[in-house]
C-alpha atoms as a PDB file:
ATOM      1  CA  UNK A   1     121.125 115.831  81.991  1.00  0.00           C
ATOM      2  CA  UNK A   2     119.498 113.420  80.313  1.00  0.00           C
ATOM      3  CA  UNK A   3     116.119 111.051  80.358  1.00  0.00           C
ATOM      4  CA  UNK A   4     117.769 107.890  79.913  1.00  0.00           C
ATOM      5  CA  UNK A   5     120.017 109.338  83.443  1.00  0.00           C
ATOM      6  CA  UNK A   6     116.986 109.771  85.391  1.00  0.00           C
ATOM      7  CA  UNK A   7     115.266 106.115  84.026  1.00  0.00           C
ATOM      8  CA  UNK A   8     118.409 104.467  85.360  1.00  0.00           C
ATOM      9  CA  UNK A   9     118.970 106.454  88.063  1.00  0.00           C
ATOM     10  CA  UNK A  10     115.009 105.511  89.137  1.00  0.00           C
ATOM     11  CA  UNK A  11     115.701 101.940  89.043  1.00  0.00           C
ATOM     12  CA  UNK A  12     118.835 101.857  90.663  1.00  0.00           C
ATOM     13  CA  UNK A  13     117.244 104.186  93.793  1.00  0.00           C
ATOM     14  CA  UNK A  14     114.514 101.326  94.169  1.00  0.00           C
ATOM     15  CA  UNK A  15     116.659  98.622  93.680  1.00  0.00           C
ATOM     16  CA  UNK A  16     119.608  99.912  95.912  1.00  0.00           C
ATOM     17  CA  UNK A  17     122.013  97.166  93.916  1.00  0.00           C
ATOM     18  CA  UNK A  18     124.019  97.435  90.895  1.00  0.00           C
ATOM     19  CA  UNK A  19     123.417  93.925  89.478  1.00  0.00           C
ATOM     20  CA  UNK A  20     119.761  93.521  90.646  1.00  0.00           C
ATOM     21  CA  UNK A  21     119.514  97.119  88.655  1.00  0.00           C
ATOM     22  CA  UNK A  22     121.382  96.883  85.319  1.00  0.00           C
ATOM     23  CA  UNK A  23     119.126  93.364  84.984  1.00  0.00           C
ATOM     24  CA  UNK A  24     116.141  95.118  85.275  1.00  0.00           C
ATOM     25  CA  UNK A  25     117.488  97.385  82.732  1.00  0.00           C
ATOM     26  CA  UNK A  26     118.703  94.713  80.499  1.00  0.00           C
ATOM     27  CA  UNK A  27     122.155  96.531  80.403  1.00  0.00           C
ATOM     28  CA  UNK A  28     125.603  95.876  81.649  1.00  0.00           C
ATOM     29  CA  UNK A  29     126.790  96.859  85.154  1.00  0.00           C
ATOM     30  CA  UNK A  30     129.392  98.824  83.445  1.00  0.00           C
ATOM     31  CA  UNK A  31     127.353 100.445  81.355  1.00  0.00           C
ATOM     32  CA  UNK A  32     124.653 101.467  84.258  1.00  0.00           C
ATOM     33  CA  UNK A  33     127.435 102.733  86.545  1.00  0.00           C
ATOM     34  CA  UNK A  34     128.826 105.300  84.080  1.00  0.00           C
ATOM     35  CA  UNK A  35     125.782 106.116  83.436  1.00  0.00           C
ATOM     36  CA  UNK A  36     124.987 107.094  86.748  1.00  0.00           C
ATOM     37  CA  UNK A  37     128.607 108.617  87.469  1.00  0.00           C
ATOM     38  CA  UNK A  38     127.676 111.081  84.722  1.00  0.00           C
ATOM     39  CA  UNK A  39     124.304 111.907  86.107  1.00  0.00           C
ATOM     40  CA  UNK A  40     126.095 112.703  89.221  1.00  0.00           C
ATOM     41  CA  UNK A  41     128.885 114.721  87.469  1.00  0.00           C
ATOM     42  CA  UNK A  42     126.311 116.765  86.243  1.00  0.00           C
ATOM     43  CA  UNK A  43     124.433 117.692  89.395  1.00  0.00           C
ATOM     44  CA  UNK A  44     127.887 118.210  91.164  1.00  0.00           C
ATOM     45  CA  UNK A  45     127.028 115.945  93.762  1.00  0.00           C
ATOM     46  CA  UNK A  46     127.093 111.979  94.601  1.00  0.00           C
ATOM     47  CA  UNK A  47     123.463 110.392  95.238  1.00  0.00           C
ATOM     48  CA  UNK A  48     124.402 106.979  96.650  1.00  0.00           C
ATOM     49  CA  UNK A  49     126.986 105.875  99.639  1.00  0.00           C
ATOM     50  CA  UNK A  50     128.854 102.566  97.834  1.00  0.00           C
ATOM     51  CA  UNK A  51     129.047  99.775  99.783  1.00  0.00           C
ATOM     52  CA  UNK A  52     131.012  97.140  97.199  1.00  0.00           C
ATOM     53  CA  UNK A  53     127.921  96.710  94.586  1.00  0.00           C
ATOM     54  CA  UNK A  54     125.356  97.677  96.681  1.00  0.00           C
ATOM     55  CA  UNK A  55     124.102 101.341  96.954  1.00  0.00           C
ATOM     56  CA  UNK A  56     122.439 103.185  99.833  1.00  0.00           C
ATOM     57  CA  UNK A  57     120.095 106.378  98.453  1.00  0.00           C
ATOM     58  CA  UNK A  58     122.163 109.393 100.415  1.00  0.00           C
ATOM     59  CA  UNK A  59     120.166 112.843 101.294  1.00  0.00           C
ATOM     60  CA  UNK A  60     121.421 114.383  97.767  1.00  0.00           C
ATOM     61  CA  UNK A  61     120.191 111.038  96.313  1.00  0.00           C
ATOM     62  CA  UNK A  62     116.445 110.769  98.334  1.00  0.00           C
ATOM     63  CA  UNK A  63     115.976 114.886  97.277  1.00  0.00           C
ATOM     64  CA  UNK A  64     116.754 114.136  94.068  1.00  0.00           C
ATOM     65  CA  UNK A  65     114.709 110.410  93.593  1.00  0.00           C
ATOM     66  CA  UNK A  66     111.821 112.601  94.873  1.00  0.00           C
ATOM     67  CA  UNK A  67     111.948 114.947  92.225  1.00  0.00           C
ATOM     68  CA  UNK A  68     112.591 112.573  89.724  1.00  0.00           C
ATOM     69  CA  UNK A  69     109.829 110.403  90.356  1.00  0.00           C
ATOM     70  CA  UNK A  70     107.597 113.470  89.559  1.00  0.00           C
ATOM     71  CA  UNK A  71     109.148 114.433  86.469  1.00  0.00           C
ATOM     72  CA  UNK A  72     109.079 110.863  85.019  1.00  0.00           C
ATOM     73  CA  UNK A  73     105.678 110.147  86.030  1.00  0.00           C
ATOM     74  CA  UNK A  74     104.029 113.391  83.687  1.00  0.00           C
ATOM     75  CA  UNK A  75     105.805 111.902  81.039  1.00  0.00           C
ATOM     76  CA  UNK A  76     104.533 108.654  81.713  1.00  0.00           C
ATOM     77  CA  UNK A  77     100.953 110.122  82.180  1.00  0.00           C
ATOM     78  CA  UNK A  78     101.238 112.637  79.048  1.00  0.00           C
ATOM     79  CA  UNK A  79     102.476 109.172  76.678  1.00  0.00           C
ATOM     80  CA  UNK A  80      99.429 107.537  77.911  1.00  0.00           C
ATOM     81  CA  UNK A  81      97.358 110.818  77.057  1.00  0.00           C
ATOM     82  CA  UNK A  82      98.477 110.816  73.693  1.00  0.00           C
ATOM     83  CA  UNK A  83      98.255 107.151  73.427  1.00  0.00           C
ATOM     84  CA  UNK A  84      94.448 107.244  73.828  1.00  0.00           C
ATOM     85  CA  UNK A  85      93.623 110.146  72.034  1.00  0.00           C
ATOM     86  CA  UNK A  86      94.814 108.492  68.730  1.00  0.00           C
ATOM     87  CA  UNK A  87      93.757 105.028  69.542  1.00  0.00           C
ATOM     88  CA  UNK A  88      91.683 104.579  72.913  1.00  0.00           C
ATOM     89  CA  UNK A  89      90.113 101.232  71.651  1.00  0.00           C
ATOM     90  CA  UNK A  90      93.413  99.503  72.155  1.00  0.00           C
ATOM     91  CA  UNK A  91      95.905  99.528  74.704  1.00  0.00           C
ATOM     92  CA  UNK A  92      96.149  97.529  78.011  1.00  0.00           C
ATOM     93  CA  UNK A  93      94.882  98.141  81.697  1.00  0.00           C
ATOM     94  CA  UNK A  94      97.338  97.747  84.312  1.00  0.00           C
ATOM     95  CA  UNK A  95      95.303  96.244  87.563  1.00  0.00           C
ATOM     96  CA  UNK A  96      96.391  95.278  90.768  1.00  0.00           C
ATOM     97  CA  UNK A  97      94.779  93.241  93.262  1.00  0.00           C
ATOM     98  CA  UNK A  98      94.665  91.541  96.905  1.00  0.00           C
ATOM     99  CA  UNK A  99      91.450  89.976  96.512  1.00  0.00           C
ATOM    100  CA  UNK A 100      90.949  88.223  93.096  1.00  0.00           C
ATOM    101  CA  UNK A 101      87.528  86.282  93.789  1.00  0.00           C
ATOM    102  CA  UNK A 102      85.353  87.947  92.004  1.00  0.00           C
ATOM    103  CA  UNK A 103      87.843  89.546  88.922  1.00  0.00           C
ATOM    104  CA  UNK A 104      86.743  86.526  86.261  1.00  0.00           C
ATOM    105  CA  UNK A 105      83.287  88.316  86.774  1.00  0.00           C
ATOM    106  CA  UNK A 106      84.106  91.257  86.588  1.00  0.00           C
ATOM    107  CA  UNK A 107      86.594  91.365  83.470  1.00  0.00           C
ATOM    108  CA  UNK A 108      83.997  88.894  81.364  1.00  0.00           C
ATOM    109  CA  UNK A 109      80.937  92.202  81.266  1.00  0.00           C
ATOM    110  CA  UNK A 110      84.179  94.933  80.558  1.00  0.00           C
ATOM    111  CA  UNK A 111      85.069  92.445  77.464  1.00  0.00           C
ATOM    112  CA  UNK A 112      81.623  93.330  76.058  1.00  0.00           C
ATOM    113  CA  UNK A 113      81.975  96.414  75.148  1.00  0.00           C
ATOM    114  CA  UNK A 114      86.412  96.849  75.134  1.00  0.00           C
ATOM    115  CA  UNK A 115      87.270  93.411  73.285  1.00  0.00           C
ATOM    116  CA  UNK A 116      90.121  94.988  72.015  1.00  0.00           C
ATOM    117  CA  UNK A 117      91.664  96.034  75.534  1.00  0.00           C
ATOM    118  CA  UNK A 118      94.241  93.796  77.350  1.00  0.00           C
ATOM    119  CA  UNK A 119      94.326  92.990  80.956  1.00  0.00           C
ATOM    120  CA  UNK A 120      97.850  92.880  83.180  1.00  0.00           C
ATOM    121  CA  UNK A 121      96.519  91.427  86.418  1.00  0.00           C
ATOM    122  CA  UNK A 122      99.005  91.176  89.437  1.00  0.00           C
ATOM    123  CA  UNK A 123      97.945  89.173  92.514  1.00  0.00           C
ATOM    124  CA  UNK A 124      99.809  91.476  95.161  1.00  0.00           C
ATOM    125  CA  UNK A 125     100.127  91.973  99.041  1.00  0.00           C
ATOM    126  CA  UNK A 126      99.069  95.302 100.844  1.00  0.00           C
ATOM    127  CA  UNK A 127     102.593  96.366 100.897  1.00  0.00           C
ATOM    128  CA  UNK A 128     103.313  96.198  97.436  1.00  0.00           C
ATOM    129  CA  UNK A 129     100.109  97.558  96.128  1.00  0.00           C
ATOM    130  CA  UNK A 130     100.611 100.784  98.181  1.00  0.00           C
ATOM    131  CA  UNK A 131     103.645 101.046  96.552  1.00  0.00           C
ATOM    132  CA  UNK A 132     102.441 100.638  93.038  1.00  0.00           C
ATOM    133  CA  UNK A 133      99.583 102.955  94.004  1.00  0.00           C
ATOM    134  CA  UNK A 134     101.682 105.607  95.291  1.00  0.00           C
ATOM    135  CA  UNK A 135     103.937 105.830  92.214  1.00  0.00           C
ATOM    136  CA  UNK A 136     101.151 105.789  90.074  1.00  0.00           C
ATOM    137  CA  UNK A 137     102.153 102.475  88.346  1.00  0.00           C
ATOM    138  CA  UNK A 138      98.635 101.008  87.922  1.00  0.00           C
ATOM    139  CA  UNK A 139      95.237 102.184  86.392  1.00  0.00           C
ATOM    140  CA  UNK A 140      93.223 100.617  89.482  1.00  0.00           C
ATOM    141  CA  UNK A 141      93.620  98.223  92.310  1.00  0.00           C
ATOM    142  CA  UNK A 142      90.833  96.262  93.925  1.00  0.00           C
ATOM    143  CA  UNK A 143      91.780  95.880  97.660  1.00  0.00           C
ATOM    144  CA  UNK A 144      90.749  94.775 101.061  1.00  0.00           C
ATOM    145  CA  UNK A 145      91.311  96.222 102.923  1.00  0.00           C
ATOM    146  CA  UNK A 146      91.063  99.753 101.583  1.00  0.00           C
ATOM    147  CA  UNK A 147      94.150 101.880 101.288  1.00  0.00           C
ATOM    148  CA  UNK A 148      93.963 105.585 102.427  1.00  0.00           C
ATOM    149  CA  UNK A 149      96.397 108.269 101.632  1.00  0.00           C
ATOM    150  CA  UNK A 150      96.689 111.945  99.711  1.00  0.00           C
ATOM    151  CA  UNK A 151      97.345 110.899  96.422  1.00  0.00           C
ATOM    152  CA  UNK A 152      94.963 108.086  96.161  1.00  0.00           C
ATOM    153  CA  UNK A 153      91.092 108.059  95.405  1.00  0.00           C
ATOM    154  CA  UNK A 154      89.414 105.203  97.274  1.00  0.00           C
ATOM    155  CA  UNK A 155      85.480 104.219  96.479  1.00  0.00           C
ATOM    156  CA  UNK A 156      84.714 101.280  99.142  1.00  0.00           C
ATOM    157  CA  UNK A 157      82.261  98.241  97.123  1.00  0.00           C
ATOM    158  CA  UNK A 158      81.060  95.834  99.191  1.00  0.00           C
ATOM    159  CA  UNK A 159      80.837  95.092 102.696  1.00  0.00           C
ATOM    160  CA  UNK A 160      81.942  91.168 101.719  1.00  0.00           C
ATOM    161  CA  UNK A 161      81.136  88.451 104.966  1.00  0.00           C
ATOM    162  CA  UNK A 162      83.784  85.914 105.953  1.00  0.00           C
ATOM    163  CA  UNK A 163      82.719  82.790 106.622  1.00  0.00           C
ATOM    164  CA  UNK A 164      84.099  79.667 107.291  1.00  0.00           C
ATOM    165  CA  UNK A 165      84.639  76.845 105.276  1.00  0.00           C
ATOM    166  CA  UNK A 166      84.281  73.390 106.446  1.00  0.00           C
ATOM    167  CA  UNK A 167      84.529  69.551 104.849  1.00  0.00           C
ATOM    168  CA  UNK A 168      80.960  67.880 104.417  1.00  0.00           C
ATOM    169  CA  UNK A 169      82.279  65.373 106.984  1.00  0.00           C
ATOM    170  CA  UNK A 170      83.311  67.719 109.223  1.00  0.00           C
ATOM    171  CA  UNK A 171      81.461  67.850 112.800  1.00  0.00           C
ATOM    172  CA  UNK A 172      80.282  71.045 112.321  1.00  0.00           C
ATOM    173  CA  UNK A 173      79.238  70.627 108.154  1.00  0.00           C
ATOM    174  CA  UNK A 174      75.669  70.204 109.575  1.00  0.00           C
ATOM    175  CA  UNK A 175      75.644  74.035 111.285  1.00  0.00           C
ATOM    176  CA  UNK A 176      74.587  77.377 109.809  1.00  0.00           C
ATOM    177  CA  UNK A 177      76.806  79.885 112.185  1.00  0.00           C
ATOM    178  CA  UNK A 178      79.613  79.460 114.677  1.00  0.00           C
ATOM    179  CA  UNK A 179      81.555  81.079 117.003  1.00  0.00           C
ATOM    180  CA  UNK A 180      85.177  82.067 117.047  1.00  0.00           C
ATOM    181  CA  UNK A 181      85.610  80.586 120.126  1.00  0.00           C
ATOM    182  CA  UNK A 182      84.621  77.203 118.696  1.00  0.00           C
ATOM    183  CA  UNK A 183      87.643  77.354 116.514  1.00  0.00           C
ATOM    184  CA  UNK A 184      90.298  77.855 118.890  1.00  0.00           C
ATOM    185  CA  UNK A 185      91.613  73.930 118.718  1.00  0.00           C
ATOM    186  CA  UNK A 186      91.033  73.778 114.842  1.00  0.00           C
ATOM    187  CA  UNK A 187      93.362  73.566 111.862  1.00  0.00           C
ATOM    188  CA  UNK A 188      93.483  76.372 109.229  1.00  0.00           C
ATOM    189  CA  UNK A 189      94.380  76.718 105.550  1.00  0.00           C
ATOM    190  CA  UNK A 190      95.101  80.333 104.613  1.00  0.00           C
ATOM    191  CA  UNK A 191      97.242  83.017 102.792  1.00  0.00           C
ATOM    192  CA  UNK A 192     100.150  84.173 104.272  1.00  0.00           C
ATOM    193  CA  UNK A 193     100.718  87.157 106.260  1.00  0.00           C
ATOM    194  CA  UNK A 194     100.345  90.366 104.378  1.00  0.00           C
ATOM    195  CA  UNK A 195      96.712  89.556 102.677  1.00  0.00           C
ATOM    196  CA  UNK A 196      94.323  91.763 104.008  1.00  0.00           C
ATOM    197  CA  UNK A 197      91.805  88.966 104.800  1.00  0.00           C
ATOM    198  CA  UNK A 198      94.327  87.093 106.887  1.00  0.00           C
ATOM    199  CA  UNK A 199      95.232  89.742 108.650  1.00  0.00           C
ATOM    200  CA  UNK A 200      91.541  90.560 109.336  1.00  0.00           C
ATOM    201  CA  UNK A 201      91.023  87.124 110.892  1.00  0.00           C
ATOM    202  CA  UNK A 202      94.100  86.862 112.731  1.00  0.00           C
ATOM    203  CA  UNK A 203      92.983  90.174 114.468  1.00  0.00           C
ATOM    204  CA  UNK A 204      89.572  88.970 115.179  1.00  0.00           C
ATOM    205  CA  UNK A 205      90.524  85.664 116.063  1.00  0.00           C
ATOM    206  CA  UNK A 206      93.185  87.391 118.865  1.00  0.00           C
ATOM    207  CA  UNK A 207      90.503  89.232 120.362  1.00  0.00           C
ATOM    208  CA  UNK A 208      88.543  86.007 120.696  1.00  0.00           C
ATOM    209  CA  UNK A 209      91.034  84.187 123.064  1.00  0.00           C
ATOM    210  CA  UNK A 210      92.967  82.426 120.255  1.00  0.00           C
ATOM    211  CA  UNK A 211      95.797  82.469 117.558  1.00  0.00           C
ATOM    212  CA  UNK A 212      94.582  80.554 114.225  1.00  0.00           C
ATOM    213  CA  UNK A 213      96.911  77.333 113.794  1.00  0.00           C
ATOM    214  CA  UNK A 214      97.669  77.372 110.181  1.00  0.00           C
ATOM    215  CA  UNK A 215      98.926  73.806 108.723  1.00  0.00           C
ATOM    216  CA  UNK A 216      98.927  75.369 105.306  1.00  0.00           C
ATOM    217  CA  UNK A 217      99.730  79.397 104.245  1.00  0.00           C
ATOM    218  CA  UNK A 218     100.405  80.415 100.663  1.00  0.00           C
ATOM    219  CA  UNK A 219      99.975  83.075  98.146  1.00  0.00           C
ATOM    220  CA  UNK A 220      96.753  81.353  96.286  1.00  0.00           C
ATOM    221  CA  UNK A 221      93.691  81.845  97.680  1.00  0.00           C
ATOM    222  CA  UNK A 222      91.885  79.907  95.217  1.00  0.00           C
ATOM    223  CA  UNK A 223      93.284  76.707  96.621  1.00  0.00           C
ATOM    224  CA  UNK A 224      92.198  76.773  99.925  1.00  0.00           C
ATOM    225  CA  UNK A 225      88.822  75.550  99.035  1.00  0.00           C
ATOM    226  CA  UNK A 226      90.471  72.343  97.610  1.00  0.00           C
ATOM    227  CA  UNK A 227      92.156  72.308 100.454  1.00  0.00           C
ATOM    228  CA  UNK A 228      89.741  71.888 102.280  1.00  0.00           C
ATOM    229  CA  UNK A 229      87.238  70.026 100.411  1.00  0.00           C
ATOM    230  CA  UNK A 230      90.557  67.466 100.961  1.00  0.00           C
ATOM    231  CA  UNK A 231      90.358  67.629 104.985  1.00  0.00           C
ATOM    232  CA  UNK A 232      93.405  68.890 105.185  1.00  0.00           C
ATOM    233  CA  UNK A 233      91.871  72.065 107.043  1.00  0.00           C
ATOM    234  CA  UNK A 234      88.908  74.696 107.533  1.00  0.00           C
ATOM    235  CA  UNK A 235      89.105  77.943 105.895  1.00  0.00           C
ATOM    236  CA  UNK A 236      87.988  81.369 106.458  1.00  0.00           C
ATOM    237  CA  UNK A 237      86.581  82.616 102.737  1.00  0.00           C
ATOM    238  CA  UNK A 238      84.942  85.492 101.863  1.00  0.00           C
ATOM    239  CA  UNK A 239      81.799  85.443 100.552  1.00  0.00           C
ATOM    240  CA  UNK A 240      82.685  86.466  97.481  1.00  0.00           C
ATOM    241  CA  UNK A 241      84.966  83.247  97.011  1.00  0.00           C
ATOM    242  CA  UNK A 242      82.781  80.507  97.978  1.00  0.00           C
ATOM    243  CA  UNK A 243      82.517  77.600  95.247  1.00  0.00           C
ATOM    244  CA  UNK A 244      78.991  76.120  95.093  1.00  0.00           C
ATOM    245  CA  UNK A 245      80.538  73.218  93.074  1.00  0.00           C
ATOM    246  CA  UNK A 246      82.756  71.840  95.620  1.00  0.00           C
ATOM    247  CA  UNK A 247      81.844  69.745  98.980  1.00  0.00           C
ATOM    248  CA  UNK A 248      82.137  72.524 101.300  1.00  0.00           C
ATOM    249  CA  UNK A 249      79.884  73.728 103.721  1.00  0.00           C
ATOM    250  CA  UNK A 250      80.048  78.172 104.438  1.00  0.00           C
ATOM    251  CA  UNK A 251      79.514  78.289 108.288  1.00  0.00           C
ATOM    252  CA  UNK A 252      78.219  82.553 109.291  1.00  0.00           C
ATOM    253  CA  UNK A 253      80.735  84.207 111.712  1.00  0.00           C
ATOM    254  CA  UNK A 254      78.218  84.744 114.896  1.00  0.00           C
ATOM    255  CA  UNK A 255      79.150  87.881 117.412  1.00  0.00           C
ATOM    256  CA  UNK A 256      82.234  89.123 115.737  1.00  0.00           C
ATOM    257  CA  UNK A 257      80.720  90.089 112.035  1.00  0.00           C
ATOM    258  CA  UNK A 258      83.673  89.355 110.142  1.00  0.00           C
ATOM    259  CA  UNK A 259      83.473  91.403 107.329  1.00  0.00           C
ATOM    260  CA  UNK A 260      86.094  92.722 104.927  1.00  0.00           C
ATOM    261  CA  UNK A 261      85.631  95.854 102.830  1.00  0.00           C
ATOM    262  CA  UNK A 262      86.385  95.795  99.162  1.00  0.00           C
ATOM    263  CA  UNK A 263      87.480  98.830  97.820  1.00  0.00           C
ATOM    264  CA  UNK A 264      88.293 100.745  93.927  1.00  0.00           C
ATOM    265  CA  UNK A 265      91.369 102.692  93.659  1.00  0.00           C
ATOM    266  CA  UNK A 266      93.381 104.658  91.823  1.00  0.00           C
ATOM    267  CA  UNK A 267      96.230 107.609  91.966  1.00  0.00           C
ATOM    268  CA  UNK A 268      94.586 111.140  91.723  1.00  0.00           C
ATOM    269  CA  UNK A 269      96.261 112.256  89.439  1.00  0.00           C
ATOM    270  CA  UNK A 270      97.380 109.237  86.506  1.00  0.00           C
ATOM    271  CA  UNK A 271      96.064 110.115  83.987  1.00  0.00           C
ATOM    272  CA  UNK A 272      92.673 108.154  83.603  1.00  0.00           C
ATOM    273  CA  UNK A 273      92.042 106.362  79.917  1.00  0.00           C
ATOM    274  CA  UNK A 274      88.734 106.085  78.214  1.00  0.00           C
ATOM    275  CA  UNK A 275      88.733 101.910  78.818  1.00  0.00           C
ATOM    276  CA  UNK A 276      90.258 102.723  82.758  1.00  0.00           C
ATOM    277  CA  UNK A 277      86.512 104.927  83.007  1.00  0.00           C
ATOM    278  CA  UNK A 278      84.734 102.035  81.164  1.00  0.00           C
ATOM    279  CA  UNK A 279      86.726  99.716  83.355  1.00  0.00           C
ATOM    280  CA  UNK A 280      85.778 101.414  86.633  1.00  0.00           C
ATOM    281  CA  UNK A 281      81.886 102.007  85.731  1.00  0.00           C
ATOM    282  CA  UNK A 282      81.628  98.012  85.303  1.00  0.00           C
ATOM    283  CA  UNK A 283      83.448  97.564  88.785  1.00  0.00           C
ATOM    284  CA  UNK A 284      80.749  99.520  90.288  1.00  0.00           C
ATOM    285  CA  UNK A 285      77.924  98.552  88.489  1.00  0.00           C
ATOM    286  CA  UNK A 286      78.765  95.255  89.238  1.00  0.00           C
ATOM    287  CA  UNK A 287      79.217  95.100  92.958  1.00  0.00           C
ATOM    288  CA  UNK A 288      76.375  97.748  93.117  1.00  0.00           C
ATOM    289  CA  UNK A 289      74.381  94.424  91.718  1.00  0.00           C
ATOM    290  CA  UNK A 290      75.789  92.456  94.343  1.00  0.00           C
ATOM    291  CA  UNK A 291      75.241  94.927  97.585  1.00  0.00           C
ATOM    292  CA  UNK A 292      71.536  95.367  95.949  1.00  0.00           C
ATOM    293  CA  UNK A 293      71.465  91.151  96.211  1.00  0.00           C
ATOM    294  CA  UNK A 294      72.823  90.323  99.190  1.00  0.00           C
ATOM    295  CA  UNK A 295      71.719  93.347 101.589  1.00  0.00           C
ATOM    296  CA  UNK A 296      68.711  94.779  99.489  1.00  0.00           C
ATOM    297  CA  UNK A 297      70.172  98.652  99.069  1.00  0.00           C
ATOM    298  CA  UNK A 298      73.480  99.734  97.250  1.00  0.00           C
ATOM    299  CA  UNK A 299      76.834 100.476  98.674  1.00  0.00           C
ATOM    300  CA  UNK A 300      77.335 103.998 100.023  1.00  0.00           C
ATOM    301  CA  UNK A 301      80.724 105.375  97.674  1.00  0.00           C
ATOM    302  CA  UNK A 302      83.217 107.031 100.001  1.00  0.00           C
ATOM    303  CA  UNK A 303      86.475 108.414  98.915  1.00  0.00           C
ATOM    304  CA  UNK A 304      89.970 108.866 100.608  1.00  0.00           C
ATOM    305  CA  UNK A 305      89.619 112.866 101.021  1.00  0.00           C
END
């Protein structure tokens, strides 16, 4: 048996497709399939049901793919080990997030003192960064909502208000605080199903009376405020995300305290660099600074235990 067997046969098991597979891999179909033929020669059994060119994980195939995801992720971890022992100055932190508002911030004071260490930043849904989380794939995610589970350590931030955004012409631009219920006959500009602030809202806003018309729904929520500095619709933001430059008034949630908890985390056991602990004291330091701003006391730090 050998490594290159179990890095194929990893990406074909998540991939369930031959083609969709050997381009991840950068290597021919032909090439990939033999490759796992001879992987399953060697355990004496088949791990996938073949359906033309797609693949279906069988039970020899989902008892193996759990063991192999174990085995390739200490190797992963002990690279990364070495890797910062002999140079921990330089190297690059793998982040994930679902809320993004307050990342320019938060990367410009960890530049400081790591100039040296780059950044791969993935704007994700909740979905997807459980996944990365659970395979250990990242260094940190910021998320809200928080993710719980076994393997994952979870420090909750910042208890982060949504408000709502409004045009400066809009009838209610001249207001502090509104009710859901005032909203029900409005138009909305949001992300999409998945993001963890739109599904917040929705929620809130069903147990109001109402379901949220949307006339816009993407995967950028730094647009919406253009959006709806434009008129094309109002917006529920966090707090976090609000633009003091733009012609936008931030309306407070009254009765339902819509508020969305941001939260740090991380796989228990990756293997956690010198910049990932330089990394995560800035995160907290930072929205410590915030919490002590906006409510006067810092955030209480919970974990996923």
């Amino acid at each position: 048996m050998e490594l290159l067997q179990l890095k194929y046969f990893l990406i074909v098991a998540r991939c369930e497709h031959v083609t969709e597979a050997a381009g991840k891999l950068h290597v021919t179909q032909s090439s990939l399939s033999k490759t796992i033929q001879r992987l399953e020669d060697d355990l004496g059994a088949p791990l996938f049901d073949r359906i033309g060119r797609k693949l279906r994980l069988n039970e020899f195939g989902r008892t193996f793919l759990h063991r192999t995801e174990k085995a390739l992720f200490e190797l992963e971890q002990g690279k990364r080990e070495i890797a910062d022992l002999s140079n921990s100055d330089h190297g690059t932190l793998e982040l994930a997030v679902t809320t993004a508002s307050t990342l320019p911030g938060i990367l410009r004071e960890f530049r400081k003192n790591k100039p040296n260490i780059q950044f791969h930043v993935q704007m994700v849904t909740l979905d997807h960064m459980s996944r990365l989380l659970h395979r250990g794939e990242v260094d940190f995610c910021l998320s809200s909502p928080p993710i719980q589970g076994d393997d994952i350590e979870c420090q909750i931030l910042f208890a982060d208000p949504i408000v709502v955004a409004v045009p400066v012409g809009h009838r209610y631009a001249d207001r502090s605080g509104i009710s859901l219920a005032e909203l029900k006959d409005e138009w909305f500009v949001g992300v999409k199903n998945g993001y963890g602030v739109r599904d917040l809202v929705d929620s809130a806003c069903h147990s109001a009376g109402f379901v949220p018309k949307y006339v816009y729904e993407g995967d950028e929520p730094a647009r919406l405020t253009a959006l709806v500095e434009a008129e094309i619709g109002l917006a529920f933001i966090p707090s976090t995300a609000k633009n003091p430059h733009e012609r936008i008034t931030y309306l407070q949630v009254e009765e339902h305290g819509l508020v969305r908890e941001i939260a740090l985390l991380s796989h228990k056991n990756r293997y956690i660099s010198k910049a990932a602990l330089e990394f995560r004291s800035v995160v907290t330091a930072y929205f410590g600074a915030m919490s002590k701003e906006v409510y006067g006391v810092l955030p209480i730090e919970t974990n996923g235990e």
